[in-house]
N, C-alpha and C. Protein backbone atom coordinates (compact mmCIF):
# COMPACT_ATOMS: atom_id res chain seq x y z
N UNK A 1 16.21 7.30 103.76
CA UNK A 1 17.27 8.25 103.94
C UNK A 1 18.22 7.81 105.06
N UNK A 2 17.96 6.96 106.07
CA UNK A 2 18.68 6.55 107.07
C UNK A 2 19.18 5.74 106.79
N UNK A 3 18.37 4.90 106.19
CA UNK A 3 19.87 3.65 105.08
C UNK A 3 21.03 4.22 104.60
N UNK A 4 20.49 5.08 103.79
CA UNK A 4 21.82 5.66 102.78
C UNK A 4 22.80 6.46 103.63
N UNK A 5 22.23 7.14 104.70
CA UNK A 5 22.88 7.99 105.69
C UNK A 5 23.92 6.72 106.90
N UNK A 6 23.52 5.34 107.32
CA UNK A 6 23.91 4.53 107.87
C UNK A 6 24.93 3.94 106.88
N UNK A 7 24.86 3.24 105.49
CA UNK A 7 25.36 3.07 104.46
C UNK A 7 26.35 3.87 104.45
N UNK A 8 26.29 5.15 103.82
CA UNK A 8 27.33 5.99 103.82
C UNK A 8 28.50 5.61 105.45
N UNK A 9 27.88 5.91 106.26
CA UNK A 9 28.66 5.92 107.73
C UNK A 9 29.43 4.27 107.70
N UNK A 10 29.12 3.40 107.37
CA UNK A 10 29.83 2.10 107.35
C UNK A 10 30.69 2.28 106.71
N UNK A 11 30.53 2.75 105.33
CA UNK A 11 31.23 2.89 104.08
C UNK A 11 32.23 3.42 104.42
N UNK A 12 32.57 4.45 105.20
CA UNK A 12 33.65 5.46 105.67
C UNK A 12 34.27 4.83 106.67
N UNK A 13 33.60 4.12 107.75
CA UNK A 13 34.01 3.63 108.66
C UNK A 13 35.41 2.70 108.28
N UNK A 14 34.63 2.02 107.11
CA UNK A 14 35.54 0.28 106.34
C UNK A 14 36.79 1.08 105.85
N UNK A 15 36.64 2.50 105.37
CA UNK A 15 37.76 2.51 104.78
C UNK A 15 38.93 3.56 105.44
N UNK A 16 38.39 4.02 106.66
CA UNK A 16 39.28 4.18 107.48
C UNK A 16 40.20 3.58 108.43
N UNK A 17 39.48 2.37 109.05
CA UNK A 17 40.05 1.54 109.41
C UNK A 17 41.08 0.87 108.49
N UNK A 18 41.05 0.75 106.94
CA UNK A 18 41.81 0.27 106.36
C UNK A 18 42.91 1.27 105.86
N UNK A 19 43.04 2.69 105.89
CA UNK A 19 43.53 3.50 105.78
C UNK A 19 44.60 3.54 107.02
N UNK A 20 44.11 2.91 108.32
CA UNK A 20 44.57 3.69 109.35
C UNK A 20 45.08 2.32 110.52
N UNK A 21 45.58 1.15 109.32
CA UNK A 21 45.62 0.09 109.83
C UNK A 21 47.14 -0.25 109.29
N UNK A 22 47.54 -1.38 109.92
CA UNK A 22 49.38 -0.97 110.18
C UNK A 22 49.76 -1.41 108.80
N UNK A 23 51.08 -0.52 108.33
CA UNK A 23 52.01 -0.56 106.72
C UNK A 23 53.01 -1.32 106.87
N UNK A 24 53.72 -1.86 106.01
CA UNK A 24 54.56 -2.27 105.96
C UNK A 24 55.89 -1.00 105.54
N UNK A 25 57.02 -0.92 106.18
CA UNK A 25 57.72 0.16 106.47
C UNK A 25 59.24 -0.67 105.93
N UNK A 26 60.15 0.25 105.19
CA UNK A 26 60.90 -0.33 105.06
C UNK A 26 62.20 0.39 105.64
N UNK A 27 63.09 -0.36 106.73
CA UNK A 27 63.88 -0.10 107.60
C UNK A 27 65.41 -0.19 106.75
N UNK A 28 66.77 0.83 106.90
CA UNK A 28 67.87 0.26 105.98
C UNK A 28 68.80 1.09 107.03
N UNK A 29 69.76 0.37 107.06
CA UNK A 29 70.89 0.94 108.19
C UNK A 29 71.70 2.02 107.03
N UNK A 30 72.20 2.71 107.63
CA UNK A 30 73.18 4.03 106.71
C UNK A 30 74.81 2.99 106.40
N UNK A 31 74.98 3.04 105.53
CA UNK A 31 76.65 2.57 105.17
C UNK A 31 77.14 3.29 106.64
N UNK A 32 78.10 2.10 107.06
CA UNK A 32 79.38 2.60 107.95
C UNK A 32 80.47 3.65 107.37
N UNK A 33 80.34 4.74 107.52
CA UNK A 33 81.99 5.82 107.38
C UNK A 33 83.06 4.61 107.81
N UNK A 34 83.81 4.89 106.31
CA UNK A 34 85.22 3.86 106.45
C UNK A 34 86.27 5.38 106.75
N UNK A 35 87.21 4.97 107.33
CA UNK A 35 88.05 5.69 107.27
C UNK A 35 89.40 5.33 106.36
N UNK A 36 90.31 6.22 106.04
CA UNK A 36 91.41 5.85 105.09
C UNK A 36 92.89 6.65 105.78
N UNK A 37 93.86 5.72 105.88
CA UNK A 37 95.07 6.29 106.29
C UNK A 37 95.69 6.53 104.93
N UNK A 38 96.66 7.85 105.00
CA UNK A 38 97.31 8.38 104.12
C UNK A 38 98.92 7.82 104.42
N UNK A 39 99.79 6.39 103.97
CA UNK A 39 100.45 6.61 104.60
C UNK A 39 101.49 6.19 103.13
N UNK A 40 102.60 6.92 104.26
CA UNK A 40 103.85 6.91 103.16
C UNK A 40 105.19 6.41 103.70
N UNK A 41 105.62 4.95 102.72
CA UNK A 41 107.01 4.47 103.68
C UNK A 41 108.09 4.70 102.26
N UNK A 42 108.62 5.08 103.26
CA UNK A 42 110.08 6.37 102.66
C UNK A 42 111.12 4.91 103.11
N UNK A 43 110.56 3.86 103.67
CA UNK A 43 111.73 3.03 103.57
C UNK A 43 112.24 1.89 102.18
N UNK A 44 113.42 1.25 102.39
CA UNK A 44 113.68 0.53 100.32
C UNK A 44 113.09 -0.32 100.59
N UNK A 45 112.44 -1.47 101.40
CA UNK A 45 111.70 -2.41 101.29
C UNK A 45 110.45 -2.09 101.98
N UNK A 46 109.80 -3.06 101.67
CA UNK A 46 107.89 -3.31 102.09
C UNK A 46 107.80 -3.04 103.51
N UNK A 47 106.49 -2.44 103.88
CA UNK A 47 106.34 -2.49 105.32
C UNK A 47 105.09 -3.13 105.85
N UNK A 48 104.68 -3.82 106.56
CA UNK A 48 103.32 -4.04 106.69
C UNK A 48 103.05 -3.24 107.92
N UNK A 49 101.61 -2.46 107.85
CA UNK A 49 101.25 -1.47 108.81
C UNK A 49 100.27 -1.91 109.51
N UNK A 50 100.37 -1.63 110.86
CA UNK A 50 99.16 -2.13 111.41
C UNK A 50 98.44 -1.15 112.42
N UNK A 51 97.41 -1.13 113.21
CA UNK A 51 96.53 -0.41 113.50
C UNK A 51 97.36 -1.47 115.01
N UNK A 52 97.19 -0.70 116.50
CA UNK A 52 96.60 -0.81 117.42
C UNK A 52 95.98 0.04 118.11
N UNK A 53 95.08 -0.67 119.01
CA UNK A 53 93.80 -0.12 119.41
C UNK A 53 93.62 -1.47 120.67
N UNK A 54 93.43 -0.89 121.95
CA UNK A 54 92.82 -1.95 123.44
C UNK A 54 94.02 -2.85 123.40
N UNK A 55 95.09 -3.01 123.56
CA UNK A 55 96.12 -4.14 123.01
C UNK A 55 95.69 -4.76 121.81
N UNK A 56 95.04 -4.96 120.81
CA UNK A 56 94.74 -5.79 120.06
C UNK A 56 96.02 -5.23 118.49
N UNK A 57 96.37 -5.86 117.62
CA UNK A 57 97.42 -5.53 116.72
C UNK A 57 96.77 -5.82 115.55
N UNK A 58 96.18 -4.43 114.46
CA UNK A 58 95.47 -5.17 113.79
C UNK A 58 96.29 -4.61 111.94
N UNK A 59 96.55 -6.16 110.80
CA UNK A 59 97.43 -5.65 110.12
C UNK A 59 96.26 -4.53 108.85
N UNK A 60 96.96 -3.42 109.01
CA UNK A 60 95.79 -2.72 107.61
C UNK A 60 95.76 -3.43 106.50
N UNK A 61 97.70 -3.42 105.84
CA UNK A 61 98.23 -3.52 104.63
C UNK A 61 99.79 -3.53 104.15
N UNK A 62 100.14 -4.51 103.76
CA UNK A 62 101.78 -4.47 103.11
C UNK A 62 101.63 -3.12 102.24
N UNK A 63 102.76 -2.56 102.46
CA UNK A 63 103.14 -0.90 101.66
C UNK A 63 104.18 -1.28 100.95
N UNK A 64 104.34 -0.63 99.49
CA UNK A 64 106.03 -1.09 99.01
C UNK A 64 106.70 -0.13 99.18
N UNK A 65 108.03 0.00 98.67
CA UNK A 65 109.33 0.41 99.16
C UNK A 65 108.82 1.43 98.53
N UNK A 66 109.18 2.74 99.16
CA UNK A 66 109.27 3.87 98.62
C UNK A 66 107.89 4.51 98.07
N UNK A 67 107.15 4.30 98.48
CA UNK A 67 105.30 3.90 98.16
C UNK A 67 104.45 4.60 98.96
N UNK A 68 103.63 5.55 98.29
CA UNK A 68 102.95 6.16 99.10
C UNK A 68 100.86 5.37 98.53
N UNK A 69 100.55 5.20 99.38
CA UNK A 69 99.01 4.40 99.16
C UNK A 69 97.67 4.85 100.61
N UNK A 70 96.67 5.19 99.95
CA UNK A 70 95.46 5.24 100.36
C UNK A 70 95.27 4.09 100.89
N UNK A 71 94.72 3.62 102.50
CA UNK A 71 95.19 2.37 103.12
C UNK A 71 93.40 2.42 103.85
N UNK A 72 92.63 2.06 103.47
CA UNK A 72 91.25 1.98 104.60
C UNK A 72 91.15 1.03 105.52
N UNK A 73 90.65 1.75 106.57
CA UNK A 73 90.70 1.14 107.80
C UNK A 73 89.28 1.11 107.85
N UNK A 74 89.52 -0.77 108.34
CA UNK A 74 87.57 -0.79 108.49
C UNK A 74 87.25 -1.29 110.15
N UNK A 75 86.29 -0.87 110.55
CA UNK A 75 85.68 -1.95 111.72
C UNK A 75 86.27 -1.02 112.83
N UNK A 76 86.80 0.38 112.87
CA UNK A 76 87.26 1.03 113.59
C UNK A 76 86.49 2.65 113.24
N UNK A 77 85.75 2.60 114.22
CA UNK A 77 85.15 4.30 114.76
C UNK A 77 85.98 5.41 114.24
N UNK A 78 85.02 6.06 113.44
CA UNK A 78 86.24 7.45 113.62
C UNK A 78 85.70 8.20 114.82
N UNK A 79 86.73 8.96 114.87
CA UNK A 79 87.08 9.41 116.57
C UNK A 79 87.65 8.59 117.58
N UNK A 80 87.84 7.77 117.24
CA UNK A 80 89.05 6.55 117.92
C UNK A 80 90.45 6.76 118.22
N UNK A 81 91.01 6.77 119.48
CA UNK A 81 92.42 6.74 119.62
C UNK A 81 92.81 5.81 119.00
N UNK A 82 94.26 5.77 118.01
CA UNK A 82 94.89 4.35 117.83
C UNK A 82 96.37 5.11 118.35
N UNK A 83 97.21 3.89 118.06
CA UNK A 83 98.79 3.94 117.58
C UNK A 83 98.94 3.15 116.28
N UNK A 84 99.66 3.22 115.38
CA UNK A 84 99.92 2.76 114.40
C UNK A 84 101.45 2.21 114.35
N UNK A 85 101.73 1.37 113.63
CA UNK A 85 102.63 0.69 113.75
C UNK A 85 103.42 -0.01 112.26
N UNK A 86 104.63 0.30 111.89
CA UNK A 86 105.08 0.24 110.97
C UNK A 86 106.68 -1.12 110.84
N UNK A 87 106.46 -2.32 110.38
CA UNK A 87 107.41 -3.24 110.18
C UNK A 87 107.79 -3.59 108.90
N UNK A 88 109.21 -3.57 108.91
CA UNK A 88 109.69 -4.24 107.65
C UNK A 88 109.51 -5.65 107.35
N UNK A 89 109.59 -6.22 106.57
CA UNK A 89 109.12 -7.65 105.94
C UNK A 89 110.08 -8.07 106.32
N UNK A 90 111.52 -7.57 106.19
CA UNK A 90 112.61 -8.31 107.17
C UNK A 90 112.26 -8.42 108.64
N UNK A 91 111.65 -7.75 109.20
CA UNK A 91 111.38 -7.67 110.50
C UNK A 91 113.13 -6.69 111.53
N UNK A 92 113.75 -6.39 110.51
CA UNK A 92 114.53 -5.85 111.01
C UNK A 92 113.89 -3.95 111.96
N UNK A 93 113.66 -3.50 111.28
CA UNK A 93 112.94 -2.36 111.89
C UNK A 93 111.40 -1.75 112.40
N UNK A 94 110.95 -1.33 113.05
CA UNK A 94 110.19 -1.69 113.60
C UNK A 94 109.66 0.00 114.14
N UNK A 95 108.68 0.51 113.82
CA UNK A 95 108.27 2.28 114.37
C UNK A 95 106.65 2.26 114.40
N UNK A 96 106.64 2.91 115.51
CA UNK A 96 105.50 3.35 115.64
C UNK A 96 105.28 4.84 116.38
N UNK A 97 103.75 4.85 115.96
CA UNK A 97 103.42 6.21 116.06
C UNK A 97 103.91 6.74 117.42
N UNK A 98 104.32 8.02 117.65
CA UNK A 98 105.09 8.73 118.29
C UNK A 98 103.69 8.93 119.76
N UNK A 99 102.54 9.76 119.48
CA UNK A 99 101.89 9.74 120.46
C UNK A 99 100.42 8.95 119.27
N UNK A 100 99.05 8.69 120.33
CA UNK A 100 97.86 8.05 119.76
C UNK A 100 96.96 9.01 118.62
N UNK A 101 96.87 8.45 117.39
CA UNK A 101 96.57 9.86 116.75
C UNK A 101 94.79 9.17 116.45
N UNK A 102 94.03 9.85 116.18
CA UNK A 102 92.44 10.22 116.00
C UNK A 102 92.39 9.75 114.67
N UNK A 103 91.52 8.55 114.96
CA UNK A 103 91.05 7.94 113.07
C UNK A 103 89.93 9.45 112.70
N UNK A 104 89.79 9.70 111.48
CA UNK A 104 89.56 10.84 111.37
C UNK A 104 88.92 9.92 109.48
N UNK A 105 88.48 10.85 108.83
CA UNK A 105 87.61 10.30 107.52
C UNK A 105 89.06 10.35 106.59
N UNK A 106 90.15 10.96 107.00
CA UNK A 106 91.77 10.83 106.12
C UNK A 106 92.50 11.08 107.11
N UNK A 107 93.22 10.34 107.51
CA UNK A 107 94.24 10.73 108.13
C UNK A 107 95.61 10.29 108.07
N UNK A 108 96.91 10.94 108.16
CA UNK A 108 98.13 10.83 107.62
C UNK A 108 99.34 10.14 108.23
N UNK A 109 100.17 9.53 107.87
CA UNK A 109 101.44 8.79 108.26
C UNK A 109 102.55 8.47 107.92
N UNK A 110 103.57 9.03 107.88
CA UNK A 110 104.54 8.71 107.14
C UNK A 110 105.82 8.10 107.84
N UNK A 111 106.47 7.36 107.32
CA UNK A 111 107.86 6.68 108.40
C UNK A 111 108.99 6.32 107.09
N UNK A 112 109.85 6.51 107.31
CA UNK A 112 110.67 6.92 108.53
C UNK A 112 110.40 8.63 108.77
């Protein structure tokens, strides 16, 4: 009876330890929130728009004339101050955002 009673006790022992011995776990980062500018150039030729942010000038996207387009902005935090910045392909005109507006999950722009 002490066999089977010792027996038993090993038996439980083996398979708790293997129960209670380390898993393999599988780790996955969450997608980055992209954000998307809403912007609209009311001017007759193309504009290319750009993001700044720390001095750095960064271009989103060429817009066409008269063109309103869903523009995503990547590699930038929402809740981020920027200025935004709006040039013609001529390089003749040249606007930017009035005060620093908040990347936000949509946020809006229009020029002129």
């Amino acid at each position: 009876m002490r066999r089977i009673c010792a027996a038993i006790g090993v038996a439980v022992a083996v398979m708790m330890t293997g129960a209670c011995g380390p898993r393999q776990a599988s780790v996955r980062t969450a997608p980055a929130v992209e954000a998307t500018l809403h912007f609209t150039n009311n001017f007759p030729q193309p504009v290319n728009v750009y993001i700044l942010q720390n001095g750095a000038e960064t271009l989103v996207r060429q817009v066409g004339a008269n063109t309103t387009e869903n523009l995503p902005v990547r590699g930038i935090p929402l809740g981020t101050q920027v200025q935004l910045r709006a040039v013609t392909v001529d390089g003749r005109s040249q606007i930017d955002s009035q005060n620093p507006l908040t990347v936000a999950s949509t946020f809006t722009w229009k020029v002129p």
